[in-house]
Protein backbone atom coordinates (compact mmCIF):
# COMPACT_ATOMS: atom_id res chain seq x y z
CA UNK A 1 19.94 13.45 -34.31
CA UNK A 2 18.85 10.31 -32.29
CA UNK A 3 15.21 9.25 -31.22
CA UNK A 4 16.42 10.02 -27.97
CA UNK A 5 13.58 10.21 -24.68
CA UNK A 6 14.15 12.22 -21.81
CA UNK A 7 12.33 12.74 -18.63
CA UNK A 8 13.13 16.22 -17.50
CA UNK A 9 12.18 16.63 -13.53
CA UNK A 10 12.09 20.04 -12.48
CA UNK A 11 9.91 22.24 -10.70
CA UNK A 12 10.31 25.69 -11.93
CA UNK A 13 8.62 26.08 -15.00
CA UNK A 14 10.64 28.99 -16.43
CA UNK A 15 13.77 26.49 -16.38
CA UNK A 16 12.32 22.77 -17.84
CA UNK A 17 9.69 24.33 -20.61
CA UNK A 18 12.84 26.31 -22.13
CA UNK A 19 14.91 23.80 -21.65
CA UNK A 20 12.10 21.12 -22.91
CA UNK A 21 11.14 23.23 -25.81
CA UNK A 22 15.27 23.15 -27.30
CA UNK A 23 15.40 19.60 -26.49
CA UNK A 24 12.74 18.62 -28.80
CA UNK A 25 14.00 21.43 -31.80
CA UNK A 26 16.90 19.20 -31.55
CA UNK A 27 14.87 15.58 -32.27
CA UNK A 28 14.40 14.30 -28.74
CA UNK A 29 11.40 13.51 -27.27
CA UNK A 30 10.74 14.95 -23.88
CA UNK A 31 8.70 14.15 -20.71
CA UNK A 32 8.15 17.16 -18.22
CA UNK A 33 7.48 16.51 -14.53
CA UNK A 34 7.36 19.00 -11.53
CA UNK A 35 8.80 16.44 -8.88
CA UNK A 36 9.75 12.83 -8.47
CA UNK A 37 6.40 11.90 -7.33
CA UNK A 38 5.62 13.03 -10.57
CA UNK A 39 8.17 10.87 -12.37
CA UNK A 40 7.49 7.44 -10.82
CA UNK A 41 3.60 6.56 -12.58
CA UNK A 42 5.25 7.90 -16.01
CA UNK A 43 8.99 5.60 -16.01
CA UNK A 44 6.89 2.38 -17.01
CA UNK A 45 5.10 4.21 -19.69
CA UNK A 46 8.05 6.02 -21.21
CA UNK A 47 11.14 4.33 -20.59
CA UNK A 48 12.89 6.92 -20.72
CA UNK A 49 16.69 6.73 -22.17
CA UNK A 50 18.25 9.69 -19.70
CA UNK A 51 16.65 11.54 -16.50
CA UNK A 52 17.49 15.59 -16.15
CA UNK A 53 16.92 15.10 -12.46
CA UNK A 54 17.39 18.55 -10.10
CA UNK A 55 18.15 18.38 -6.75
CA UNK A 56 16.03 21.20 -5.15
CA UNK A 57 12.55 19.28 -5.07
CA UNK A 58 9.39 19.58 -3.52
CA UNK A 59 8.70 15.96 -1.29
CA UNK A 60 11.57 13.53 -2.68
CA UNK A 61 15.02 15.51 -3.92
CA UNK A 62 16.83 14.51 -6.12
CA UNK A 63 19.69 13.26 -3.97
CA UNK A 64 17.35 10.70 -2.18
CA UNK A 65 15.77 9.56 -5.48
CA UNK A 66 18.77 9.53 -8.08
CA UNK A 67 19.96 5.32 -6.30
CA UNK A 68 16.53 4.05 -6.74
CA UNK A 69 16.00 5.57 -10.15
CA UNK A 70 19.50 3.59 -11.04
CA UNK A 71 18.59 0.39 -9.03
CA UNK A 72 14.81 -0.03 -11.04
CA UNK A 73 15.47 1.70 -14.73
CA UNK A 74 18.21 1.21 -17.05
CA UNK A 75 17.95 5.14 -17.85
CA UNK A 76 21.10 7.62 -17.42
CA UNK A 77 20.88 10.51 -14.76
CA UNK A 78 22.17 13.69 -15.24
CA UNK A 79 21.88 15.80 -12.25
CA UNK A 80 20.51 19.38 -12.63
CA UNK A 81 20.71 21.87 -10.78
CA UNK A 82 21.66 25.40 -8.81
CA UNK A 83 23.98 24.01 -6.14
CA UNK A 84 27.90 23.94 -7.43
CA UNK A 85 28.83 22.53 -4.12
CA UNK A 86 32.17 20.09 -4.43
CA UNK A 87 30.63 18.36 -1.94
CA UNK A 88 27.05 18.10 -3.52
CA UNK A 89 28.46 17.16 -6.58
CA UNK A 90 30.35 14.02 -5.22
CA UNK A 91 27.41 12.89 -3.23
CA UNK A 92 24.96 12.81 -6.55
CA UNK A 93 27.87 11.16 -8.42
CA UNK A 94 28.39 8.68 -5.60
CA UNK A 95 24.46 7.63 -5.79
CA UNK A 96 24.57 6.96 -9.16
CA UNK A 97 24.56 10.15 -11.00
CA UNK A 98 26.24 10.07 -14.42
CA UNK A 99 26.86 13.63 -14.92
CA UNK A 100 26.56 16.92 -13.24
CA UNK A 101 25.33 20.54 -14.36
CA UNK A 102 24.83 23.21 -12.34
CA UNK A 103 22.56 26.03 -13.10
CA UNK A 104 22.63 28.26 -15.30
CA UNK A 105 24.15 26.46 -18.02
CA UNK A 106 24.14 27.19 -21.93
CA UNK A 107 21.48 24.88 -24.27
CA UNK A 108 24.52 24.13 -26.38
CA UNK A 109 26.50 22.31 -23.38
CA UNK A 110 23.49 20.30 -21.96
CA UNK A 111 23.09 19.52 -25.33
CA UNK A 112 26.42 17.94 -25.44
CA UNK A 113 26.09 16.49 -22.27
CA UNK A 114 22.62 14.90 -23.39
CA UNK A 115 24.89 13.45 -26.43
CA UNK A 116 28.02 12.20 -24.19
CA UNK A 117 25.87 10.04 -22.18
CA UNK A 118 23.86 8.61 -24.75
CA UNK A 119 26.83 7.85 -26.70
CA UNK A 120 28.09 5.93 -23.17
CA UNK A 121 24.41 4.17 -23.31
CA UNK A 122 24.70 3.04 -26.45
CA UNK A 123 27.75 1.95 -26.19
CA UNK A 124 27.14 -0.02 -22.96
CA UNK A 125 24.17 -1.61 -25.30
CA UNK A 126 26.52 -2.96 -28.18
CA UNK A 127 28.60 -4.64 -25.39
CA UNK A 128 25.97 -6.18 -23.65
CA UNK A 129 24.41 -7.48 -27.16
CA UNK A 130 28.07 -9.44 -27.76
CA UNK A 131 27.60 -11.00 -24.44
CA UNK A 132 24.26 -12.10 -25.22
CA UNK A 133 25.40 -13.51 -28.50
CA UNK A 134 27.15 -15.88 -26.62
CA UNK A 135 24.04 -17.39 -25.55
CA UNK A 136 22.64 -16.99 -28.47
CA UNK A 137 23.50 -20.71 -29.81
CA UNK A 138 21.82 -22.31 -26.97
CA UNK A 139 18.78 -23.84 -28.83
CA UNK A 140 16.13 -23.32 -25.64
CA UNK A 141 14.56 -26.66 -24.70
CA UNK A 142 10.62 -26.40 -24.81
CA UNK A 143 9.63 -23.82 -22.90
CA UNK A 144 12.21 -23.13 -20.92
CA UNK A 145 13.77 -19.84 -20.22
CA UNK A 146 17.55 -18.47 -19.85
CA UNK A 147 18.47 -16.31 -17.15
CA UNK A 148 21.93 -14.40 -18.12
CA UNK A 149 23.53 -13.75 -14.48
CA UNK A 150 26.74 -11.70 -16.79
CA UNK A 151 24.12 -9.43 -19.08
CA UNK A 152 21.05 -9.10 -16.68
CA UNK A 153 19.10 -10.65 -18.95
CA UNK A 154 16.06 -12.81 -19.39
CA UNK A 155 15.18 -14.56 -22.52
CA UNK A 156 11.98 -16.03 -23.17
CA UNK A 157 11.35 -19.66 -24.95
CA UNK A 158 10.81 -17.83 -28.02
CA UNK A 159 13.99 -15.22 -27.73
CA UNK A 160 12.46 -12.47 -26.62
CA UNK A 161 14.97 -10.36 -24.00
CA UNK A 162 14.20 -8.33 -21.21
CA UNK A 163 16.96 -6.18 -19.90
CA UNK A 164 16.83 -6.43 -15.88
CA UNK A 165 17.24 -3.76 -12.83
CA UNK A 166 19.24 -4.30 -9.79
CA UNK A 167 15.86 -5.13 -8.17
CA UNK A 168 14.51 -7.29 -10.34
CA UNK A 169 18.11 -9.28 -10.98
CA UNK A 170 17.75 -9.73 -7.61
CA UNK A 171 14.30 -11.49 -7.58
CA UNK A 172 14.76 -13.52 -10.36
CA UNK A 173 18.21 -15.09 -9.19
CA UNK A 174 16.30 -16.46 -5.96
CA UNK A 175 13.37 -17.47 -7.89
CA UNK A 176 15.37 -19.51 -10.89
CA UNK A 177 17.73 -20.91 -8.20
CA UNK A 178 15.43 -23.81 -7.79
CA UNK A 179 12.33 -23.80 -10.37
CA UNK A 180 9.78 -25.18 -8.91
CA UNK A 181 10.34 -24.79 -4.90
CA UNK A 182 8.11 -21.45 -3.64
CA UNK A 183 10.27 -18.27 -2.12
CA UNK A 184 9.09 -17.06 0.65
CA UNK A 185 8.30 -13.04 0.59
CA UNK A 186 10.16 -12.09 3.58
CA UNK A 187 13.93 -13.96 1.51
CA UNK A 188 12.35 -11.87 -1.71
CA UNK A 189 12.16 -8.63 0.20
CA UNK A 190 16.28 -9.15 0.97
CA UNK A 191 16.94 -8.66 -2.96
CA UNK A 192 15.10 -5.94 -2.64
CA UNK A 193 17.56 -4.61 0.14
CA UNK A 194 13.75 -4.45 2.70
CA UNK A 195 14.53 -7.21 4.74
CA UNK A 196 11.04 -6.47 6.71
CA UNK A 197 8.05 -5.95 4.71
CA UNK A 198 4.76 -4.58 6.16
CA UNK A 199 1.37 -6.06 5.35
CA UNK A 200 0.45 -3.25 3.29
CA UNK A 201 4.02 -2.79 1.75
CA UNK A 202 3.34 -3.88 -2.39
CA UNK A 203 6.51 -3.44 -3.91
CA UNK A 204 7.15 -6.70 -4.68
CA UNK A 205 4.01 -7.44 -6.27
CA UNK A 206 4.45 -3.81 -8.11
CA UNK A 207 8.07 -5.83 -9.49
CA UNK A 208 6.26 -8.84 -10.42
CA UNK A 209 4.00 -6.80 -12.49
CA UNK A 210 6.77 -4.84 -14.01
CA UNK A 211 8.53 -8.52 -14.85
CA UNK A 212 5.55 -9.72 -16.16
CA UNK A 213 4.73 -6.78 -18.45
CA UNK A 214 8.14 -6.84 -20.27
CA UNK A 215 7.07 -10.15 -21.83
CA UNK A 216 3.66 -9.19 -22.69
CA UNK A 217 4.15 -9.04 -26.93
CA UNK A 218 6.09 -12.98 -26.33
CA UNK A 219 3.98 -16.08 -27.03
CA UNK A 220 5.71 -17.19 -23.56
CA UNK A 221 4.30 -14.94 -20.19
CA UNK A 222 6.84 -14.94 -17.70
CA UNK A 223 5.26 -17.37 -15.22
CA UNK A 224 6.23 -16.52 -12.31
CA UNK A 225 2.87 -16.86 -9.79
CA UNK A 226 1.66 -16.18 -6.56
CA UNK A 227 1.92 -18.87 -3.64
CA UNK A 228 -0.71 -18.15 -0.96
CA UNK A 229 0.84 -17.08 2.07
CA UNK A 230 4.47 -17.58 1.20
CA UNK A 231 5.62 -15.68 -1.62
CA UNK A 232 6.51 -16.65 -5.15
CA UNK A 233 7.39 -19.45 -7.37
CA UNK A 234 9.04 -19.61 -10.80
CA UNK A 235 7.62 -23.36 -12.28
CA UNK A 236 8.94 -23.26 -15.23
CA UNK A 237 12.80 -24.93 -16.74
CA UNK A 238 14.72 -22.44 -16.32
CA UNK A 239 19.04 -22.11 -17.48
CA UNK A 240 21.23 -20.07 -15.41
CA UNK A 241 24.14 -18.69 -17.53
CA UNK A 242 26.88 -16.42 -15.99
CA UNK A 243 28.44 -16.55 -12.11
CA UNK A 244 24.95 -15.39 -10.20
CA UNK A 245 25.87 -14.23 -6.67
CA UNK A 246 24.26 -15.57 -3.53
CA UNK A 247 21.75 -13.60 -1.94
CA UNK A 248 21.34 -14.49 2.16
CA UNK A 249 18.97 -13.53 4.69
């Protein structure tokens, strides 16, 4: 069985402990939350591989969260839950949803569910590694780092890659377009589809954290820093590989 890590999001206890309990007889590691609220300080910790995501929350459903779980981890979503609506079930596949189950459902076929996706994952993975290898001739010039536009990648000086979410693709195509020349926050917040950003709105700087973090074990730190009352610069040489799509204001 694979070391496979799921965050199971579900607020009735009598469904996600059973359910949590035969995951992990079966080999996989499992993360229990009651709500999304509960989910978002754990993603960066865990990473987790696939989401068990139900609909019927408390604060944030599932429906409203399943997009932005897509858009800012690499994880696959399998929505969870009572409602068998046609309807429903075209709306959570539409956001971004992988699968579908609807409650009750036997261990054995969320089991093979679990399996199908990862399968798809890892899959996915072994394609986006032969696109890489492409790259993987280029000899980086001191210190400077390789954007992949085709593989949503960045690659460090010393080869160290760092898979990338819609969000953060999004950043880092403005910021590479010209090293050296600051972006301004308010062009930054357009990537991340917030053209207007409030004084007290952090997102960004939460991104730029989570960009910065991914490199943490490299000899190179991503160096993307903080311009005083503009926004964000990327100094460093930088290579753009791949067709990277404008992003306008």
């Amino acid at each position: 069985m694979p070391s496979i890590r799921i965050a199971l999001v579900d607020d009735e206890p009598d469904f996600r402990q059973p359910v949590a309990r035969y995951l992990r007889k079966r080999g996989m590691t499992v993360y229990e939350a009651g709500s999304v609220e509960e989910l978002w300080p754990l993603l960066s910790d865990i990473a987790p591989h696939i989401i068990l995501l139900d609909i019927g929350l408390p604060g944030e459903s599932g429906l409203d969260a399943v997009q932005r779980l897509r858009e800012e981890t690499g994880a696959g979503v399998i929505m969870v839950t009572a409602r068998g609506g046609l309807e429903e079930r075209i709306e959570g596949l539409d956001r971004g949803a992988d699968s579908y189950l609807c409650k009750p459902m036997s261990m054995r076929e969320l089991e093979a569910v679990v399996l199908s996706l990862w399968r798809r994952i890892e899959s996915n993975a072994t394609a986006t590694s032969g696109a890489e290898s492409s790259i993987a001739l280029m000899a980086p010039i001191a210190e400077q780092w390789i954007f992949d536009a085709k593989a949503w990648v960045l690659i460090s000086p010393d080869g160290e890659r760092a898979r990338l979410s819609a969000a953060e693709y999004g950043v880092l195509s403005l910021l590479t377009e010209a090293p050296g020349e600051p972006v301004s926050r308010d062009h930054l917040f357009v990537a991340l589809k917030k053209p207007q950003s409030g004084p007290d709105d952090r997102s960004l700087d939460v991104l730029v954290s989570r960009l910065r973090r991914k490199f943490s074990t490299s000899a190179f730190k991503l160096p993307i820093q903080s311009v005083r009352g503009v926004g964000y610069v990327f100094p460093s040489p930088v290579s753009r590989s791949g067709s990277v799509p404008a992003i306008h204001s």
